[in-house]
C-alpha atoms as a PDB file:
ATOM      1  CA  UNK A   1       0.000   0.000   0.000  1.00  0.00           C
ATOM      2  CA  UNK A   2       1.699   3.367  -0.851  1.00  0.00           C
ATOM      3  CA  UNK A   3       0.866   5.568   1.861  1.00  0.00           C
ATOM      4  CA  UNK A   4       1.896   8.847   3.494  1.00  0.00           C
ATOM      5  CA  UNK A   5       1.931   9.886   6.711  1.00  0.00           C
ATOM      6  CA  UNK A   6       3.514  13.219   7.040  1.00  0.00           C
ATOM      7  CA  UNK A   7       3.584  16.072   4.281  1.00  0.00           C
ATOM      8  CA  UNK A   8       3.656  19.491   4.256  1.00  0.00           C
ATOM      9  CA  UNK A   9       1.513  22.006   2.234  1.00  0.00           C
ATOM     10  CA  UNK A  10       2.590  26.199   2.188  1.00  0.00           C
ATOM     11  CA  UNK A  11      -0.019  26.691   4.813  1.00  0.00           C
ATOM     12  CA  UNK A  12       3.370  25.587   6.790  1.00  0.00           C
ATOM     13  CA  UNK A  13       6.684  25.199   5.546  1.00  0.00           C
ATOM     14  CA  UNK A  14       5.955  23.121   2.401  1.00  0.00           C
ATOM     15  CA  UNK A  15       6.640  24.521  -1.383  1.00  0.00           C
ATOM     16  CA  UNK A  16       3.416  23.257  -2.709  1.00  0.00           C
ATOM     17  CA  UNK A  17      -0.266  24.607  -2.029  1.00  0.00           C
ATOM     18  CA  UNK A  18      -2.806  22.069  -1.215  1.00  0.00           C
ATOM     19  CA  UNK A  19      -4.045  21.581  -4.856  1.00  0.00           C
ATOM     20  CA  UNK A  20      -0.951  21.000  -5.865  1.00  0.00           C
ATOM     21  CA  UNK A  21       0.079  18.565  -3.029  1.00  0.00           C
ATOM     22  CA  UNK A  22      -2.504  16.316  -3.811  1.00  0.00           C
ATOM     23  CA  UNK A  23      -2.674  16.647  -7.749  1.00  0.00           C
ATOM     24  CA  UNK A  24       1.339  15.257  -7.200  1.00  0.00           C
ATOM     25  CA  UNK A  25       0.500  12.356  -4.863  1.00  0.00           C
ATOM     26  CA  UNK A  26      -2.374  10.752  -6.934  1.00  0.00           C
ATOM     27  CA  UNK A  27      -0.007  10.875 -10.105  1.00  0.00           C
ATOM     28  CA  UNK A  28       2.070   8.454  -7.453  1.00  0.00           C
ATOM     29  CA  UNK A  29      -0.887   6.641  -7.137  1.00  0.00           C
ATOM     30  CA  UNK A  30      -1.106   7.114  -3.233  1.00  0.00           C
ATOM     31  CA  UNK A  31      -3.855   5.477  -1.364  1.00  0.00           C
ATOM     32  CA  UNK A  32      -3.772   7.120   2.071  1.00  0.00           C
ATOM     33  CA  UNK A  33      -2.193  10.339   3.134  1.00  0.00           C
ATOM     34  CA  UNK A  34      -2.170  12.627   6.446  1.00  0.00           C
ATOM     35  CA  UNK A  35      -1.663  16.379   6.078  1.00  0.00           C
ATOM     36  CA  UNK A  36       0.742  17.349   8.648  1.00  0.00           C
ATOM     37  CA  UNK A  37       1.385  20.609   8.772  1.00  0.00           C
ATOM     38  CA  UNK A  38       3.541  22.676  11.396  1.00  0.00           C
ATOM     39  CA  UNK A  39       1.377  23.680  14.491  1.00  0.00           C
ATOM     40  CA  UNK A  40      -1.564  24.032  12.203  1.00  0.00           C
ATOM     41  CA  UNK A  41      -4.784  22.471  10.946  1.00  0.00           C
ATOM     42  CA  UNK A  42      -5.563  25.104   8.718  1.00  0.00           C
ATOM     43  CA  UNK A  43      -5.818  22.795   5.402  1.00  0.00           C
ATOM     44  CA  UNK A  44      -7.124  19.650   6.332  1.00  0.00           C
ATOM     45  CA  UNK A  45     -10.764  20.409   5.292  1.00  0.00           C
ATOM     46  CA  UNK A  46      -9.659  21.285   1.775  1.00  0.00           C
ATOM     47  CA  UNK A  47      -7.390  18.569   1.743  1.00  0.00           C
ATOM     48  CA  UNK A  48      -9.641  16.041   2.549  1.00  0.00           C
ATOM     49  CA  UNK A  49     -12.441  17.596   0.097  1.00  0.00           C
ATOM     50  CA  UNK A  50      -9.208  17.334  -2.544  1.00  0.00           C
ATOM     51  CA  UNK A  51      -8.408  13.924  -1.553  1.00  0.00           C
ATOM     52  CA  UNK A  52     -11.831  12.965  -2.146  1.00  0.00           C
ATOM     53  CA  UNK A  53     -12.516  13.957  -5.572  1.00  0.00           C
ATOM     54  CA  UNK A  54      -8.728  11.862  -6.233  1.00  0.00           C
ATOM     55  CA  UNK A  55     -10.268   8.705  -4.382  1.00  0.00           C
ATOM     56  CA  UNK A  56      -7.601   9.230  -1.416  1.00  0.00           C
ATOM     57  CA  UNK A  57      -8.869   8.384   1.861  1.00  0.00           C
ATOM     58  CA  UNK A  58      -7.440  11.178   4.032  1.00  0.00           C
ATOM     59  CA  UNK A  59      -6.097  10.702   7.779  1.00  0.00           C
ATOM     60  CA  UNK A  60      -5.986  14.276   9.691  1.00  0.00           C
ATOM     61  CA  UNK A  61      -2.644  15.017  10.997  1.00  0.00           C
ATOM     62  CA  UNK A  62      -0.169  17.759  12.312  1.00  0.00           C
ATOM     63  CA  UNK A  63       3.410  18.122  13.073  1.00  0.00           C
ATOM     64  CA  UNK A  64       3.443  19.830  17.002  1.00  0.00           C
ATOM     65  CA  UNK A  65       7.234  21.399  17.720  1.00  0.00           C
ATOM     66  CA  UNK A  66       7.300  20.522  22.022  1.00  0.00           C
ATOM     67  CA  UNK A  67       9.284  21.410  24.710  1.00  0.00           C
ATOM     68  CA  UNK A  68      11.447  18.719  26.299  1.00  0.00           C
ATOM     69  CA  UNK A  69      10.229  20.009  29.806  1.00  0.00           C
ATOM     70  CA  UNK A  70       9.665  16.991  32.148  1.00  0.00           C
ATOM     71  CA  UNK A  71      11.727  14.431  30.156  1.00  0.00           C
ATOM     72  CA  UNK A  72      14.699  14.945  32.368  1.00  0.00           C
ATOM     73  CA  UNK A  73      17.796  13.731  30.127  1.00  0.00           C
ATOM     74  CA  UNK A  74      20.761  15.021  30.347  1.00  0.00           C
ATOM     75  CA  UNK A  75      22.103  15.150  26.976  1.00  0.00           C
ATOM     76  CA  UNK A  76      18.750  17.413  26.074  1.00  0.00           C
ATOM     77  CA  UNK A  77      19.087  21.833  26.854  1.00  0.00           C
ATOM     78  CA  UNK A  78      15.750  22.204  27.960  1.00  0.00           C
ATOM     79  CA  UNK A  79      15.555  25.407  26.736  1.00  0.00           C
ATOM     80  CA  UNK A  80      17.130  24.779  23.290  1.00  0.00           C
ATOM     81  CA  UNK A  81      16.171  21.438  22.293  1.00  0.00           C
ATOM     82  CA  UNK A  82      12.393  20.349  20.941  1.00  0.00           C
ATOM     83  CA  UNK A  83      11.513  17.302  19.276  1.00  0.00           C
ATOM     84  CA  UNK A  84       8.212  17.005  16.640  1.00  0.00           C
ATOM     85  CA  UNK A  85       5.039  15.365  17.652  1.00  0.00           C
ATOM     86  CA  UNK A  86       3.086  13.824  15.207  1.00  0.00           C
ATOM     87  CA  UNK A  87      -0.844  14.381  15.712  1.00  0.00           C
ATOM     88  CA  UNK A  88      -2.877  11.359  13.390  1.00  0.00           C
ATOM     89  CA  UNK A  89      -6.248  10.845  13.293  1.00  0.00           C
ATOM     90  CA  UNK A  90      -8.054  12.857  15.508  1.00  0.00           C
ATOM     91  CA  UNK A  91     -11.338  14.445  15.467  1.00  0.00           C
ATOM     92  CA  UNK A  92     -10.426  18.038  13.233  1.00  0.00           C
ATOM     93  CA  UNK A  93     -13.101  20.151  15.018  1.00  0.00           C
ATOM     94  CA  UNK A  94     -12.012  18.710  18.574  1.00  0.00           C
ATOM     95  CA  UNK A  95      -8.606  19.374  18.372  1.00  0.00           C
ATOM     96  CA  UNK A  96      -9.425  22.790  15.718  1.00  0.00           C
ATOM     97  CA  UNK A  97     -10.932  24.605  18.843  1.00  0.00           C
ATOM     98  CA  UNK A  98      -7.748  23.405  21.282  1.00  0.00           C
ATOM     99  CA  UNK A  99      -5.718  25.643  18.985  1.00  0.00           C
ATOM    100  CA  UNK A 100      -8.109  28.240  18.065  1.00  0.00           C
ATOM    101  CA  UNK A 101      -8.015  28.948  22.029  1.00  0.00           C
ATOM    102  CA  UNK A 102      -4.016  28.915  21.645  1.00  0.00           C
ATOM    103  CA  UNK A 103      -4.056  31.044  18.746  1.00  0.00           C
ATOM    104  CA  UNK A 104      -5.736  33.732  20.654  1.00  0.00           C
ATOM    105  CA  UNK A 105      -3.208  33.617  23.769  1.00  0.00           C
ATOM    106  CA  UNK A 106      -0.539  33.727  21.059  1.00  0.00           C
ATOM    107  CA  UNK A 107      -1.716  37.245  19.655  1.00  0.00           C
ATOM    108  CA  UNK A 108      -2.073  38.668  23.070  1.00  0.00           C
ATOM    109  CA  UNK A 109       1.533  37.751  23.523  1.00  0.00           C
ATOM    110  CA  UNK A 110       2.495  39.790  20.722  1.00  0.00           C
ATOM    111  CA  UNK A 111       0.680  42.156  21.163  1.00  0.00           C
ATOM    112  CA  UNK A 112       2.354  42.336  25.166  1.00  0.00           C
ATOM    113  CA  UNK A 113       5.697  42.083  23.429  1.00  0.00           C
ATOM    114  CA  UNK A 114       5.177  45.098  21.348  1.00  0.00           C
ATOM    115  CA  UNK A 115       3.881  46.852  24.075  1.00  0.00           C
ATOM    116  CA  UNK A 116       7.030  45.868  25.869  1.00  0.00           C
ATOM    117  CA  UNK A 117       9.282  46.793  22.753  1.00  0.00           C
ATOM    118  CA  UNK A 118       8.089  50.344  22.857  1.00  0.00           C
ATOM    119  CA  UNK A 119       8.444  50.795  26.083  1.00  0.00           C
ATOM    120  CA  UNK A 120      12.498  50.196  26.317  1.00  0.00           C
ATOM    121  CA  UNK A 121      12.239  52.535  23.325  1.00  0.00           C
ATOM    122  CA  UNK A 122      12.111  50.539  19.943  1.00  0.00           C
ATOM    123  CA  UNK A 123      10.031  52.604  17.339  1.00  0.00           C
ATOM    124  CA  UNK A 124       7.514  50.885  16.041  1.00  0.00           C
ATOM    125  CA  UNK A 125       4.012  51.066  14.864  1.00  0.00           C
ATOM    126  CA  UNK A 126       1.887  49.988  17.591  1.00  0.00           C
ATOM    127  CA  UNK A 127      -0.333  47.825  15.035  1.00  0.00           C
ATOM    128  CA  UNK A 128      -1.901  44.624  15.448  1.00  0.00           C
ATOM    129  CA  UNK A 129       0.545  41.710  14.554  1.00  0.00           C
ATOM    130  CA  UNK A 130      -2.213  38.562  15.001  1.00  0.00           C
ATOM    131  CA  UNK A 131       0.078  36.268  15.688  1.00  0.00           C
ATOM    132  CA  UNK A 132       3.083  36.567  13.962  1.00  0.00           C
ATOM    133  CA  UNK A 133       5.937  36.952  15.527  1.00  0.00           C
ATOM    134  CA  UNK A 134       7.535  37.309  11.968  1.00  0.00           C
ATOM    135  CA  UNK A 135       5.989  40.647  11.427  1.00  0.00           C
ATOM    136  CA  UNK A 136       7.028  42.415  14.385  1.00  0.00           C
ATOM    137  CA  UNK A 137      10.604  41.110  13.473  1.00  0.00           C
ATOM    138  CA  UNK A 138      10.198  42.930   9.918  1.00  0.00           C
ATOM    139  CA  UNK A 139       9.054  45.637  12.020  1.00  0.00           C
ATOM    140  CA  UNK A 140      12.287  45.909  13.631  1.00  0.00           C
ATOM    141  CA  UNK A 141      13.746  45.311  10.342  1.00  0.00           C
ATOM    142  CA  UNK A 142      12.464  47.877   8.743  1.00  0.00           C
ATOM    143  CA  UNK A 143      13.254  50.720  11.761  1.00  0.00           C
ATOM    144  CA  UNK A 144      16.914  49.705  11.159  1.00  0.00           C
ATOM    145  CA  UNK A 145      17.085  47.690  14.617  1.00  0.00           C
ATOM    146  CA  UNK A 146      17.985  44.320  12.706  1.00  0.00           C
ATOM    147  CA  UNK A 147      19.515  43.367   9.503  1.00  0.00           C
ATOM    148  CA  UNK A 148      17.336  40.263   9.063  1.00  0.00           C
ATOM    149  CA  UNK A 149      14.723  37.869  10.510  1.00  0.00           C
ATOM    150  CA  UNK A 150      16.898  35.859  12.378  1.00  0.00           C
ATOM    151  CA  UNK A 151      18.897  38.930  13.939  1.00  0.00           C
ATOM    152  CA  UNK A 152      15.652  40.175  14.789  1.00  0.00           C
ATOM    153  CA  UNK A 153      14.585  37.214  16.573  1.00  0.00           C
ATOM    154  CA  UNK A 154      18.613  36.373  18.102  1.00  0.00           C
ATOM    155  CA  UNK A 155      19.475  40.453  19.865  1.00  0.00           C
ATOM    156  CA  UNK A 156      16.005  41.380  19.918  1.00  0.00           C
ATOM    157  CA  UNK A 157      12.480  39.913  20.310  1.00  0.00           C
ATOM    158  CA  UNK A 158      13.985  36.347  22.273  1.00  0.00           C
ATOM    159  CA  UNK A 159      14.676  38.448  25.334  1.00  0.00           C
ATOM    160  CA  UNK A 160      11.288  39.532  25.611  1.00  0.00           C
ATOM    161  CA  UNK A 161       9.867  36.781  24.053  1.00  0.00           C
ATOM    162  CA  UNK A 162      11.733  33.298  24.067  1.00  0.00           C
ATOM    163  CA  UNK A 163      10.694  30.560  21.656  1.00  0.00           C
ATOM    164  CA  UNK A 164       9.635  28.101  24.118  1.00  0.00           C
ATOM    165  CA  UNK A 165       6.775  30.797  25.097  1.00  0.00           C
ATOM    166  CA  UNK A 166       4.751  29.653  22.325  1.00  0.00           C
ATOM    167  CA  UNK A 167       5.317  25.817  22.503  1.00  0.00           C
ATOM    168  CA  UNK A 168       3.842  22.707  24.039  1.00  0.00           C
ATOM    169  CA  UNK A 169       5.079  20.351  26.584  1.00  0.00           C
ATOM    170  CA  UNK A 170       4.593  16.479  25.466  1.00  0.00           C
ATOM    171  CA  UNK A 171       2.009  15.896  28.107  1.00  0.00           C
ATOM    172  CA  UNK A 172       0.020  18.681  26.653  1.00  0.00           C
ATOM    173  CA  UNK A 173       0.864  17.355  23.054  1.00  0.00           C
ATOM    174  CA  UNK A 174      -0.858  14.201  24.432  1.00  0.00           C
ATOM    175  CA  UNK A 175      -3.628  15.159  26.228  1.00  0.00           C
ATOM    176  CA  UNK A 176      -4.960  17.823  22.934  1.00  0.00           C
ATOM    177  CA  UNK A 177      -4.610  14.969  20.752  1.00  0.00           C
ATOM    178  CA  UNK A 178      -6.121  12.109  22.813  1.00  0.00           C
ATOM    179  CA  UNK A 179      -8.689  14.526  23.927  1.00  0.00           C
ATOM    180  CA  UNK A 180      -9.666  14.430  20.228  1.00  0.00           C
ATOM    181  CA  UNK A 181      -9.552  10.842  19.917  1.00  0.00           C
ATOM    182  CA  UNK A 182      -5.907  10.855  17.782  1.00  0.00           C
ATOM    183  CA  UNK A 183      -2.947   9.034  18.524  1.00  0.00           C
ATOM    184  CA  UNK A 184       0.511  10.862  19.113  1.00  0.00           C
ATOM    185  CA  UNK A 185       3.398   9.529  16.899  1.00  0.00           C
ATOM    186  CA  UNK A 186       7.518  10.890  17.568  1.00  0.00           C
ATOM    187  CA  UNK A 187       8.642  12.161  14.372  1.00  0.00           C
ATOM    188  CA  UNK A 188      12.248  11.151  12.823  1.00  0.00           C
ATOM    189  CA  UNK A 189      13.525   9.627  15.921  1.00  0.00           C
ATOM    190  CA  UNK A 190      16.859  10.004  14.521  1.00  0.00           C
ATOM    191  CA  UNK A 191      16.748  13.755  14.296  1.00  0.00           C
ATOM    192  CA  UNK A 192      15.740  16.489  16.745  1.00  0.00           C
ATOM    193  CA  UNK A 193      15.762  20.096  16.950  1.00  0.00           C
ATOM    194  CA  UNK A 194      18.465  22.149  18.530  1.00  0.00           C
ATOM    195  CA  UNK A 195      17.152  26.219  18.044  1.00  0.00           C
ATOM    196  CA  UNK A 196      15.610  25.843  14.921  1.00  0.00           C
ATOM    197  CA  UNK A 197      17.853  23.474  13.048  1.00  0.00           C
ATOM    198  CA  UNK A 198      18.227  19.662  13.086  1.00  0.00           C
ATOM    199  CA  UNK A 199      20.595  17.313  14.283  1.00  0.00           C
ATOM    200  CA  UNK A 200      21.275  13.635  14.542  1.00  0.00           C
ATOM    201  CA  UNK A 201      21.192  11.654  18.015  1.00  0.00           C
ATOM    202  CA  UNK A 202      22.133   8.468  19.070  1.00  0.00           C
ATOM    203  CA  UNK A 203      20.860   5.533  19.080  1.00  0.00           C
ATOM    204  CA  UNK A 204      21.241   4.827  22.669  1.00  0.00           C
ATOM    205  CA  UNK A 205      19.834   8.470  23.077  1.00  0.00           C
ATOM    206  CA  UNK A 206      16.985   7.517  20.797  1.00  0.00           C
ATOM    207  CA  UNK A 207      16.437   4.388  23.520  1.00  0.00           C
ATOM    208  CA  UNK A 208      16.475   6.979  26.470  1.00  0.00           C
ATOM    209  CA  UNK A 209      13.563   9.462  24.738  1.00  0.00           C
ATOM    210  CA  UNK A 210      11.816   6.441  23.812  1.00  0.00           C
ATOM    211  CA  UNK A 211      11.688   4.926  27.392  1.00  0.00           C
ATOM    212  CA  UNK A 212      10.782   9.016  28.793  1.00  0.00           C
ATOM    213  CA  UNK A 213       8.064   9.145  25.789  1.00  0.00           C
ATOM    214  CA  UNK A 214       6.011   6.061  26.736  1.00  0.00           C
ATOM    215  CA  UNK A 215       6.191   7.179  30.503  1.00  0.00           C
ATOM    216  CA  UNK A 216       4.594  10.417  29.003  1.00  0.00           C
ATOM    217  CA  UNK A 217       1.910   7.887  27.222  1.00  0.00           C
ATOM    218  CA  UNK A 218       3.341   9.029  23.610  1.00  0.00           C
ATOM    219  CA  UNK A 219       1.472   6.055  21.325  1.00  0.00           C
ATOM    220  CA  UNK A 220       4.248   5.774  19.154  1.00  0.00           C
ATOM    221  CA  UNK A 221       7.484   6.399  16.529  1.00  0.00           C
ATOM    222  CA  UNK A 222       8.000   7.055  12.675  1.00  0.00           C
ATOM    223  CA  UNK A 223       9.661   3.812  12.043  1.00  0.00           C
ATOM    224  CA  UNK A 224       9.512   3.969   8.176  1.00  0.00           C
ATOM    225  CA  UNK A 225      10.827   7.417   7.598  1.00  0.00           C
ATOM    226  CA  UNK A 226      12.037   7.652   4.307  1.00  0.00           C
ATOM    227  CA  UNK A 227      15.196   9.094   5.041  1.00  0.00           C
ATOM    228  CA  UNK A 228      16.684   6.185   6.914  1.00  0.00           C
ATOM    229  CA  UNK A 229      18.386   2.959   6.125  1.00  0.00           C
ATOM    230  CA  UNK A 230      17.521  -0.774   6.583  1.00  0.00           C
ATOM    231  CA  UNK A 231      19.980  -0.747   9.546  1.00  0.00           C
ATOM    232  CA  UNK A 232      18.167   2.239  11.058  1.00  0.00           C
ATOM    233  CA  UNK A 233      14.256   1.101  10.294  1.00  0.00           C
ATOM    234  CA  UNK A 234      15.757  -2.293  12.355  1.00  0.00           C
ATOM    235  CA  UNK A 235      16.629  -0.614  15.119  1.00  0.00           C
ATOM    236  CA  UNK A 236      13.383   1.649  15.203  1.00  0.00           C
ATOM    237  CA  UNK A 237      11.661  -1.689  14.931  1.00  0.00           C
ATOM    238  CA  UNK A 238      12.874  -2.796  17.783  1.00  0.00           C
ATOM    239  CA  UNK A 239      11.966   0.252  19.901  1.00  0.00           C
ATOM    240  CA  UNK A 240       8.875  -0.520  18.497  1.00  0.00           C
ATOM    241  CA  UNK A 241       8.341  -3.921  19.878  1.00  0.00           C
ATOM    242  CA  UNK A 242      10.859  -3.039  23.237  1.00  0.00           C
ATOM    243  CA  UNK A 243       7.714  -0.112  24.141  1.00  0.00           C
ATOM    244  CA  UNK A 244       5.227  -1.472  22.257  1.00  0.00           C
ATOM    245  CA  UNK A 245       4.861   1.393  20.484  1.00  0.00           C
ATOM    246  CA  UNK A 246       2.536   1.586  17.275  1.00  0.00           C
ATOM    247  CA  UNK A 247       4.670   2.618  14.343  1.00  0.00           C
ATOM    248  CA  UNK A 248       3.946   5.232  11.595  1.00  0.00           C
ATOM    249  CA  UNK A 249       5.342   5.702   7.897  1.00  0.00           C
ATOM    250  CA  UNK A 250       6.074   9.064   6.043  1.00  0.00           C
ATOM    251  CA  UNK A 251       8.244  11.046   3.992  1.00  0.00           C
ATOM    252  CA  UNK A 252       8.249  14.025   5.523  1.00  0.00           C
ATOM    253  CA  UNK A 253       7.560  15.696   1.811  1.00  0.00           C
ATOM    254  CA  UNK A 254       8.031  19.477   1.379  1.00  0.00           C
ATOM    255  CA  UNK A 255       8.701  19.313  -2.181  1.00  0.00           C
ATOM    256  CA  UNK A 256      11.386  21.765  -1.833  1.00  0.00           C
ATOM    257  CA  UNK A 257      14.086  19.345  -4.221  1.00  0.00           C
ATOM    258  CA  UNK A 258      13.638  17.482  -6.834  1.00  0.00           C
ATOM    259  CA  UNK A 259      14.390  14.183  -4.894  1.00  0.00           C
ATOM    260  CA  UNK A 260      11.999  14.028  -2.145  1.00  0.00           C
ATOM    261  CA  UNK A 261      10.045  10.893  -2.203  1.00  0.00           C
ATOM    262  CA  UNK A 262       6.571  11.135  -1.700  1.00  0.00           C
ATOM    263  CA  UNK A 263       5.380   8.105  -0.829  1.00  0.00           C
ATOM    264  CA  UNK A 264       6.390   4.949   0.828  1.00  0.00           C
ATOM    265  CA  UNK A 265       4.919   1.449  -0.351  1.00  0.00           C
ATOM    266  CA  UNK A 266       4.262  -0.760   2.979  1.00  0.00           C
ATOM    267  CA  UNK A 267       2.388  -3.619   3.965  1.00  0.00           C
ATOM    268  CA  UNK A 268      -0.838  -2.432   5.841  1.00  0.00           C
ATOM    269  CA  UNK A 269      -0.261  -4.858   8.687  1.00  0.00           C
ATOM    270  CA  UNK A 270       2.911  -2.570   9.594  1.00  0.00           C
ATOM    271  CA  UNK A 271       0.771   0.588  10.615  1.00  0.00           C
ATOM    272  CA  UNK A 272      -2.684  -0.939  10.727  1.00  0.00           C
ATOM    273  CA  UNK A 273      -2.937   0.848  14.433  1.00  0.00           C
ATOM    274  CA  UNK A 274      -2.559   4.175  12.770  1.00  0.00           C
ATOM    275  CA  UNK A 275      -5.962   3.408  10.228  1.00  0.00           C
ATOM    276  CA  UNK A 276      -9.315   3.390  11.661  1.00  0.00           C
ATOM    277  CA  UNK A 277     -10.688  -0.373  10.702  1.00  0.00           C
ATOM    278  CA  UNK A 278     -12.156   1.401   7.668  1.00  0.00           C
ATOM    279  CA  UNK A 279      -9.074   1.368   5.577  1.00  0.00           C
ATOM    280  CA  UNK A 280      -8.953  -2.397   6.327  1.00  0.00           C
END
């Protein structure tokens, strides 16, 4: 079955917009596919009602960055390091109104941050930035205060305003998406996030998160990740079965190269605890 678990559509950080995404995986014949955008559900209704008309049957999914906080390891910076939650198959208009209610504590954040900006004397329009911390950073960009985005963000709106404000902890990762009936899946075990950039762990490291993960009553880990090697999918495997962890299969497809795959062809019995019995 050629299957998808985790893409990426330019309501996040992918290159293609959602018609485009789907035209491109039912030329590869695909027969199921979750939209997992960044921190964001945004898309999923039109890419379900897109999926339909290609006779894809359509899992709803989201990539959530999260704090280490509570896992208690010492090779992890709590403050610097986040890993990415996987969110599959969850009710939309549950989990939809968990973030709508975080979306609106994010804007009055910014809009306390500006406040706060003006304040110490940055001179800046005192307009309404939603939620965007982006747009106050061209702000300061364009008063002369930064030379780009991430100078902005590195001497300027981090002391006032550090990343980890805006993100979750894995046992609220796990209690949004259970609360909507989902199951929560670690992303590419082998990488996690140091700032905003990736980098490779372990494998006994990957055994330590694991162990912290199922404690934290995570369901599971992207075993078939396109990316990685027979040796590596082994070893995932046998995290699998050592936690008894259900296991998940994507790409992790931005469409931002040429050699991206964008789908992976696996027998069904491999990630039948990720499909509702429908797909069976």
């Amino acid at each position: 079955m050629r299957v998808n678990f985790h893409t990426h559509s330019n309501k996040s950080d992918g290159k293609l917009s959602l018609s485009e995404l789907i035209n491109k995986l039912a030329k590869c014949n695909i027969e199921v596919l979750a939209l997992t955008d960044h921190d964001s559900v945004k898309g999923i209704e039109e890419a379900k009602a897109k999926a339909d008309l290609h006779g894809i049957k359509f899992i709803t999914g989201i990539e959530l960055s999260t704090k280490i906080h509570g896992l208690e390891l010492d090779f992890l910076d709590e403050n610097r390091h986040t890993i990415h939650l996987l969110g599959l198959h969850f009710d939309y208009e549950m989990l939809n109104k968990i973030l709508i209610d975080k979306e609106e504590l994010k804007k009055l954040n910014i809009k306390n941050l500006v406040t706060q900006l003006i304040e110490v004397g940055y001179n800046i329009e005192p307009l309404d930035y939603g939620s965007k911390k982006t747009l106050v950073a061209e702000a300061l960009i364009k008063k002369g205060y930064a030379i780009n985005i991430q100078n902005a963000f590195n001497n300027i709106i981090n002391n006032f305003y550090p990343r980890s404000v805006d993100l979750v902890t894995v046992d609220e990762v796990v209690r949004m998406i259970h609360k909507a009936n989902g199951k929560v899946i670690w992303a590419h075990p082998y990488e996690i996030i140091y700032d905003v950039y990736k980098h490779g762990i372990t494998e006994s490291q990957i055994d330590k998160i694991c162990a912290k993960l199922k404690l934290h009553h995570v369901d599971g880990i992207e075993v078939y990740y396109a990316k990685y090697n027979k040796g590596q999918i082994e070893f995932l495997e046998s995290l699998k079965r050592k936690y008894s962890f259900i296991t998940s299969a994507g790409t992790d497809f931005h469409n931002k190269t040429d050699y991206e795959q964008a789908f992976i062809d696996i027998d069904i019995e491999l990630i039948k605890e990720v499909l509702s019995c429908e797909y069976l």
